[in-house]
PDB file of N, CA and C in Angstrom:
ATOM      1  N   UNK A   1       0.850  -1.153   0.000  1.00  0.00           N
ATOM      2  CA  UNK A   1       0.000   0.000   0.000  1.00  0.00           C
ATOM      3  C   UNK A   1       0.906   1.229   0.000  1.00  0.00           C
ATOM      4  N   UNK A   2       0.512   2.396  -1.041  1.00  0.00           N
ATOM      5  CA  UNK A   2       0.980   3.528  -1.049  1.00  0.00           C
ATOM      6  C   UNK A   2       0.088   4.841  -0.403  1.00  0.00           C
ATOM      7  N   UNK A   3       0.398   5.489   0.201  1.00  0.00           N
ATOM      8  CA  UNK A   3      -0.399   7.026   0.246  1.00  0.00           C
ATOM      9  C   UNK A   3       0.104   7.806  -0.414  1.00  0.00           C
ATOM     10  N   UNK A   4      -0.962   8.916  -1.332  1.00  0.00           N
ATOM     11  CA  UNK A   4      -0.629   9.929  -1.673  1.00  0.00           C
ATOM     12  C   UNK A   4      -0.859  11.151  -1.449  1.00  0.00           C
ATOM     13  N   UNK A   5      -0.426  11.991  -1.820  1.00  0.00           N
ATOM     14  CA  UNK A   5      -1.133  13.236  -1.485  1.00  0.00           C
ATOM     15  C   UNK A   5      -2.697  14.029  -2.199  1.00  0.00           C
ATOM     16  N   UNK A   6      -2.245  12.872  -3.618  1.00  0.00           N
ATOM     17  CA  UNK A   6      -3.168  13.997  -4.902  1.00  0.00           C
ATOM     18  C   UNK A   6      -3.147  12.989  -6.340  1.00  0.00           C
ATOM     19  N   UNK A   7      -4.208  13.334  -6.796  1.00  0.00           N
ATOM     20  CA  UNK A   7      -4.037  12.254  -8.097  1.00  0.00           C
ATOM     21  C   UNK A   7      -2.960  12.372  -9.091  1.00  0.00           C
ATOM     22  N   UNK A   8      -2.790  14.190  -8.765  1.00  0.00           N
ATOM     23  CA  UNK A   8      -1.433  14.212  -9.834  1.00  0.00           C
ATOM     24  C   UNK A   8      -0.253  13.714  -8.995  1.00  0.00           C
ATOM     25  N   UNK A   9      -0.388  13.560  -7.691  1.00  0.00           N
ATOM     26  CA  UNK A   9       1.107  12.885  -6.878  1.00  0.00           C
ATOM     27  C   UNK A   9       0.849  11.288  -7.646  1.00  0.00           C
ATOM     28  N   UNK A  10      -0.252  10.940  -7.673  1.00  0.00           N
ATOM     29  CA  UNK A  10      -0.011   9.484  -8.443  1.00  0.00           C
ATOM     30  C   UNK A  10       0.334   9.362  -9.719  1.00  0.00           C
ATOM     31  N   UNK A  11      -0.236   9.947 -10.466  1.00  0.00           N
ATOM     32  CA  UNK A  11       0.110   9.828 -11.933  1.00  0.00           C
ATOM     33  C   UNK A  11       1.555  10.314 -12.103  1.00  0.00           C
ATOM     34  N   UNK A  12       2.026  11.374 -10.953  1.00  0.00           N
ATOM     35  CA  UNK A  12       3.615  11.544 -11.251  1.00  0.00           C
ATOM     36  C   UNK A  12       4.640  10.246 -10.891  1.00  0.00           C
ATOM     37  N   UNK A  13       3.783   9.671  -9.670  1.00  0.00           N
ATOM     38  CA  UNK A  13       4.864   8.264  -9.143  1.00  0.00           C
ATOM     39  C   UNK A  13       4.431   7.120 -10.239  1.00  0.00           C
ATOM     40  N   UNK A  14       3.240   7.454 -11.135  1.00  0.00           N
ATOM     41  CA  UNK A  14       3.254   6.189 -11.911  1.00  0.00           C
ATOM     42  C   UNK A  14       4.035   6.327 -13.283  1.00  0.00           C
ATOM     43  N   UNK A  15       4.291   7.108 -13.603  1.00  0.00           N
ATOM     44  CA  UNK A  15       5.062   7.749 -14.758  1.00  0.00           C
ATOM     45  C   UNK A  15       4.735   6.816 -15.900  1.00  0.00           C
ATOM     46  N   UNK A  16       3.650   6.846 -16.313  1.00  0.00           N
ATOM     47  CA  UNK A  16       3.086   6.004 -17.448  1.00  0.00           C
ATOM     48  C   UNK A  16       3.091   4.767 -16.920  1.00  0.00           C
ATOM     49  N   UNK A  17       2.994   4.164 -16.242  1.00  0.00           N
ATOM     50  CA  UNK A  17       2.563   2.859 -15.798  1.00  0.00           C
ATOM     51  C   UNK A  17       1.312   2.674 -15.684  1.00  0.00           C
ATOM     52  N   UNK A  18       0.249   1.265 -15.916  1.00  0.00           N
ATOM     53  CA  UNK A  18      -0.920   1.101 -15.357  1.00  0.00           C
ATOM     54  C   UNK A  18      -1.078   1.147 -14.169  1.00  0.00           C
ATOM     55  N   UNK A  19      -2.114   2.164 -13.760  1.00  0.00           N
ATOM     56  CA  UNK A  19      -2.560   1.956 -11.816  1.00  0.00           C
ATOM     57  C   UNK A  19      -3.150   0.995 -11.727  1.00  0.00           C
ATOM     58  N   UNK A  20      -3.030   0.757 -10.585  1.00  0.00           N
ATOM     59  CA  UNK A  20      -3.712  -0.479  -9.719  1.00  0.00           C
ATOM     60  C   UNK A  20      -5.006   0.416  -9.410  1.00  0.00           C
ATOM     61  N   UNK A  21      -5.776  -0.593  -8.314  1.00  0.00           N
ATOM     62  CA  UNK A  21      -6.567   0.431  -7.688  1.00  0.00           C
ATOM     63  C   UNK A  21      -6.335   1.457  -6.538  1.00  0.00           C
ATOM     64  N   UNK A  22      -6.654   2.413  -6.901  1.00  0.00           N
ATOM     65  CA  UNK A  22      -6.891   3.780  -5.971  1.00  0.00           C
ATOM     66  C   UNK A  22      -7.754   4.202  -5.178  1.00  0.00           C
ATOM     67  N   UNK A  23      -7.842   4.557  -3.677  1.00  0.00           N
ATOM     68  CA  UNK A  23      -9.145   4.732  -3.112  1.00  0.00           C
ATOM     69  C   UNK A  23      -8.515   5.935  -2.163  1.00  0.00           C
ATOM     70  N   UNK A  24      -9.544   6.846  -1.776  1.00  0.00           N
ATOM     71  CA  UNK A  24      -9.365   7.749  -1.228  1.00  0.00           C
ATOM     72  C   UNK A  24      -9.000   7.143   0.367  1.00  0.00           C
ATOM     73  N   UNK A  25      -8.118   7.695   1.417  1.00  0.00           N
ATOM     74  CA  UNK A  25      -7.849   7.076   2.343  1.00  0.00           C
ATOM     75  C   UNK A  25      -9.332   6.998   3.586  1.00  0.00           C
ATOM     76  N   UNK A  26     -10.450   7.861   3.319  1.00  0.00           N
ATOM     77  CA  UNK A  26     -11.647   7.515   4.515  1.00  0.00           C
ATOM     78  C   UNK A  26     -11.916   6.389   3.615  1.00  0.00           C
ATOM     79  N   UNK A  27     -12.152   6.051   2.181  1.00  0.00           N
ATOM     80  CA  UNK A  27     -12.386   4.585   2.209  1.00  0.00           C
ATOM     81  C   UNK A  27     -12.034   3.310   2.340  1.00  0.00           C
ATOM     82  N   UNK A  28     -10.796   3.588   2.521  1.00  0.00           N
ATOM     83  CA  UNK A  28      -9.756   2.834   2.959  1.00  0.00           C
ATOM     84  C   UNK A  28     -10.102   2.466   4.715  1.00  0.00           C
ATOM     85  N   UNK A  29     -10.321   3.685   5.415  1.00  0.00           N
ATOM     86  CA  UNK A  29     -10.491   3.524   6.950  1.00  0.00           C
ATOM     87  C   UNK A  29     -12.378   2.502   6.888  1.00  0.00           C
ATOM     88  N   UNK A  30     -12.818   3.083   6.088  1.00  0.00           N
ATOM     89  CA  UNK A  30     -14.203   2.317   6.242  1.00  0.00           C
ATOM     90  C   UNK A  30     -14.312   0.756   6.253  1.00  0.00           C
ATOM     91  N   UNK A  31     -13.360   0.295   4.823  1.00  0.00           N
ATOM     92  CA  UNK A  31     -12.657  -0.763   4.678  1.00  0.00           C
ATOM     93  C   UNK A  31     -12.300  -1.542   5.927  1.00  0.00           C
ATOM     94  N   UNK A  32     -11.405  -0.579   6.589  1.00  0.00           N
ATOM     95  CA  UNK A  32     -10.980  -1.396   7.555  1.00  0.00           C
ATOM     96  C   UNK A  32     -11.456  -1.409   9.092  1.00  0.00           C
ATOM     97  N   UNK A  33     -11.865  -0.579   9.362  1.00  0.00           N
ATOM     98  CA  UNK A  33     -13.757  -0.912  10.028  1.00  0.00           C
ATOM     99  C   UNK A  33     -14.640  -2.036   9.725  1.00  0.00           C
ATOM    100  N   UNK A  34     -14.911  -2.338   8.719  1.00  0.00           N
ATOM    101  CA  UNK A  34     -16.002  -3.389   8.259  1.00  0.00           C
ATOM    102  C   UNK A  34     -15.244  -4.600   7.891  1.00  0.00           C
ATOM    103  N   UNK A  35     -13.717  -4.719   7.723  1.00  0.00           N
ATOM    104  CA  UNK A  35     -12.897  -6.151   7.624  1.00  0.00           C
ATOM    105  C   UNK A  35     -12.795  -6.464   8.933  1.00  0.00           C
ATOM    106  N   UNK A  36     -12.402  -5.340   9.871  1.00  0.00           N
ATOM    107  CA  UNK A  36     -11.564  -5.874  10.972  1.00  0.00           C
ATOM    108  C   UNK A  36     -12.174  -5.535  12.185  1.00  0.00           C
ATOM    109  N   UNK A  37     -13.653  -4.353  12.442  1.00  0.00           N
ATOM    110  CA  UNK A  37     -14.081  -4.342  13.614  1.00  0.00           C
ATOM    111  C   UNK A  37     -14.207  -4.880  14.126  1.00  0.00           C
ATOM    112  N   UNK A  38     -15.290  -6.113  14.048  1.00  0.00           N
ATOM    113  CA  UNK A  38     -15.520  -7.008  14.675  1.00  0.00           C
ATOM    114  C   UNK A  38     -14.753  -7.928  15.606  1.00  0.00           C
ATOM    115  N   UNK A  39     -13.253  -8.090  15.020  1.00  0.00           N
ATOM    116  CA  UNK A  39     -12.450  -9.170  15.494  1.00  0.00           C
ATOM    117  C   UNK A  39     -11.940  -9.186  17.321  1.00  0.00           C
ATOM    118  N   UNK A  40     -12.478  -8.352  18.132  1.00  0.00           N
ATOM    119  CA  UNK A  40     -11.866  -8.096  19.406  1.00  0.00           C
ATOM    120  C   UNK A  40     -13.434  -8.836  20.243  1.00  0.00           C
ATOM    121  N   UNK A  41     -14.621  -9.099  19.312  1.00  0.00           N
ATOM    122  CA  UNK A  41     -15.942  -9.496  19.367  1.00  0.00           C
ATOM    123  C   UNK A  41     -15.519 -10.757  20.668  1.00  0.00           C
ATOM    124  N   UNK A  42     -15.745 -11.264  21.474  1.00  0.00           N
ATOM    125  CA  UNK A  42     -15.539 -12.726  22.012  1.00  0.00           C
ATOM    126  C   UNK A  42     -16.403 -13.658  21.738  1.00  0.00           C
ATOM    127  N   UNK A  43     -17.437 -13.325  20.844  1.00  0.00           N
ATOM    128  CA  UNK A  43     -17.736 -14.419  20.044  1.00  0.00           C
ATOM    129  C   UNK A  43     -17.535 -14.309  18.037  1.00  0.00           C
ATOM    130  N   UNK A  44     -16.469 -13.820  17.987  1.00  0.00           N
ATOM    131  CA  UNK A  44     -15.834 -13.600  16.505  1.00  0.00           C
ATOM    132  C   UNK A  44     -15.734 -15.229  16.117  1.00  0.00           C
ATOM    133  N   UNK A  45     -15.717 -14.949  14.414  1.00  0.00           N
ATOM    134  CA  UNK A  45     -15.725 -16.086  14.022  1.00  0.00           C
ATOM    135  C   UNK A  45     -15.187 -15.078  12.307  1.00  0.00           C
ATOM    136  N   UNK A  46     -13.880 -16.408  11.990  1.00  0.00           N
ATOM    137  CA  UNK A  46     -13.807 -15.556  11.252  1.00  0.00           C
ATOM    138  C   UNK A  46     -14.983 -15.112   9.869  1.00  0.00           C
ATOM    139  N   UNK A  47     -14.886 -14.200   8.587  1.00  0.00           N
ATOM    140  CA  UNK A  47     -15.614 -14.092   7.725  1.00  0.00           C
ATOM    141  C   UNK A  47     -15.512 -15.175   6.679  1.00  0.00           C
ATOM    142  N   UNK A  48     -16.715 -15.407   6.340  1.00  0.00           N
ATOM    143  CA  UNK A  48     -16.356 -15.658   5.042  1.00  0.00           C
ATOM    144  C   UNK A  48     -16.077 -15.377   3.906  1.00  0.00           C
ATOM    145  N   UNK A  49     -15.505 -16.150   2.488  1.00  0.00           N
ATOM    146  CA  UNK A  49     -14.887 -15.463   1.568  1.00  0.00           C
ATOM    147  C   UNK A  49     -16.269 -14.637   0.802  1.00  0.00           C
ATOM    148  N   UNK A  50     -17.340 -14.854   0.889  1.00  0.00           N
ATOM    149  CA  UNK A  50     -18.627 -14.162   0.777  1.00  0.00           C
ATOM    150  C   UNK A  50     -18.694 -12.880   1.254  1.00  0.00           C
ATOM    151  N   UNK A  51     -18.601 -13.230   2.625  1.00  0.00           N
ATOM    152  CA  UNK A  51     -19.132 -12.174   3.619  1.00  0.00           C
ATOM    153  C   UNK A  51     -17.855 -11.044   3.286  1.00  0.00           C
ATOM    154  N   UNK A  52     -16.688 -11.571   3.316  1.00  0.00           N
ATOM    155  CA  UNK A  52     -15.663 -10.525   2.645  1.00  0.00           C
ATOM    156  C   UNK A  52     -16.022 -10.178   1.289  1.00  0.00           C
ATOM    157  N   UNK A  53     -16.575 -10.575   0.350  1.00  0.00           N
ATOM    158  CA  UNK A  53     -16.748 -10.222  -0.953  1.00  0.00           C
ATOM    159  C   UNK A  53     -17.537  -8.949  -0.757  1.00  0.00           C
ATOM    160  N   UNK A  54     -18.732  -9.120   0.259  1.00  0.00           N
ATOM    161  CA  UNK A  54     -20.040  -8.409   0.461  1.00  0.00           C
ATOM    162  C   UNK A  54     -19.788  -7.251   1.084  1.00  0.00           C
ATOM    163  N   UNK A  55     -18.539  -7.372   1.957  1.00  0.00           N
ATOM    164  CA  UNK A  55     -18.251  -6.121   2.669  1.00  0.00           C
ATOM    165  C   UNK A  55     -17.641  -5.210   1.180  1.00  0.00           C
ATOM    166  N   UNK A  56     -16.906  -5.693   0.529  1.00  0.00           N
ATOM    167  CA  UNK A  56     -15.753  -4.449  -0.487  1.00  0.00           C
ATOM    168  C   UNK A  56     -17.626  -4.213  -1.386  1.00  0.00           C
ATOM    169  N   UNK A  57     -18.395  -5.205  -1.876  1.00  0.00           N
ATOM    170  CA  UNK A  57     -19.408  -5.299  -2.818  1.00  0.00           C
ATOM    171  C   UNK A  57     -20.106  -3.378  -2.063  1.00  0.00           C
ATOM    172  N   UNK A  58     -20.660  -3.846  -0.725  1.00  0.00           N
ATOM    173  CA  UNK A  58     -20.794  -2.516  -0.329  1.00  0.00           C
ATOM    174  C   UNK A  58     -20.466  -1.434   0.467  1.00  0.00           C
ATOM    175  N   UNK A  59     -18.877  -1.801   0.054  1.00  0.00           N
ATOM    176  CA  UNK A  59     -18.618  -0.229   0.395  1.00  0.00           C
ATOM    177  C   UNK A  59     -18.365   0.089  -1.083  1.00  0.00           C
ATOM    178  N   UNK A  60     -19.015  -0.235  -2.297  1.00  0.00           N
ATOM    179  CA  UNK A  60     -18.482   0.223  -3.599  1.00  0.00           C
ATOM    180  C   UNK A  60     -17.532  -0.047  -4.236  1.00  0.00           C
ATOM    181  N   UNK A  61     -16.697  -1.226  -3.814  1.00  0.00           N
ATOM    182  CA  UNK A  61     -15.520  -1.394  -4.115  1.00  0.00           C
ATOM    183  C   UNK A  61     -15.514  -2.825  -5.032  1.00  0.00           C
ATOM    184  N   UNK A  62     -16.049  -2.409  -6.675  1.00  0.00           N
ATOM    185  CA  UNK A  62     -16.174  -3.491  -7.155  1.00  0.00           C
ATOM    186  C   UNK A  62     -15.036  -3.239  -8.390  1.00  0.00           C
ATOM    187  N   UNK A  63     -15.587  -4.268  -9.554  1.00  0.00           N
ATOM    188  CA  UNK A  63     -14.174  -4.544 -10.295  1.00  0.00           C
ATOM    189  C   UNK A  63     -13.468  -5.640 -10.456  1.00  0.00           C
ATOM    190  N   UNK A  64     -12.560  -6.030 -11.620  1.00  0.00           N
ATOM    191  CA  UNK A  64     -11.803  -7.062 -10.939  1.00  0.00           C
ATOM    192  C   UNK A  64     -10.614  -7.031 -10.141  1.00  0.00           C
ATOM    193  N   UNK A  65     -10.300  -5.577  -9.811  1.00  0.00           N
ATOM    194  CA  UNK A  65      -9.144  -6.052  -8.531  1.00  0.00           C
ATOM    195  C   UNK A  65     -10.258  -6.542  -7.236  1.00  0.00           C
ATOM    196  N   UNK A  66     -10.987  -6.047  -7.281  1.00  0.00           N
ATOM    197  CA  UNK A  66     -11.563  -6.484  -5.640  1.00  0.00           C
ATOM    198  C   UNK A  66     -12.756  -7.856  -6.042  1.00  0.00           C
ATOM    199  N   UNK A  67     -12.521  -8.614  -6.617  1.00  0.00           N
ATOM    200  CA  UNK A  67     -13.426  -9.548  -6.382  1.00  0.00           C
ATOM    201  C   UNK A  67     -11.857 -10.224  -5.847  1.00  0.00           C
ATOM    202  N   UNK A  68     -12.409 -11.656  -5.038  1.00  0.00           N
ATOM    203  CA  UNK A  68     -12.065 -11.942  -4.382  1.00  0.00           C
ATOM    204  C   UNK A  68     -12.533 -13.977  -4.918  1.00  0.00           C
ATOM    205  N   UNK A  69     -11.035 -14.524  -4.938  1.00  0.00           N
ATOM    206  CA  UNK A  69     -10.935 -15.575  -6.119  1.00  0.00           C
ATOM    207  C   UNK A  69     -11.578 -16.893  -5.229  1.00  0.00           C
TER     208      UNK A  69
END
């Protein structure tokens, strides 16, 4: 994972390369709220590869980088 400052800070570090995916960093924090809140739960169990699909499905995060094989 990279942070940037700005889309032109990316397109300057990609210097004609294809991007990967890009997400603004609160969706990134939402992301990781809805992967990982739960886990301190004492009755956690982990997710499934579904239930992980369903979390990126809605926070908007579709495509084929984020499907999930």
């Amino acid at each position: 994972m990279l942070l940037f400052r700005s889309e032109d800070h990316v397109d300057r570090w990609l210097a004609g390369r294809t991007p990967g995916a890009t997400v603004p960093i609160s969706k990134l924090a939402e992301l990781a709220d809805a992967w990982w809140g739960d886990r301190l739960d004492p009755a956690w169990e982990p997710h499934t590869r579904e239930q992980n699909q369903q979390i990126l499905d809605d926070l908007g995060l579709t495509g084929p980088f984020w499907r999930l094989g």
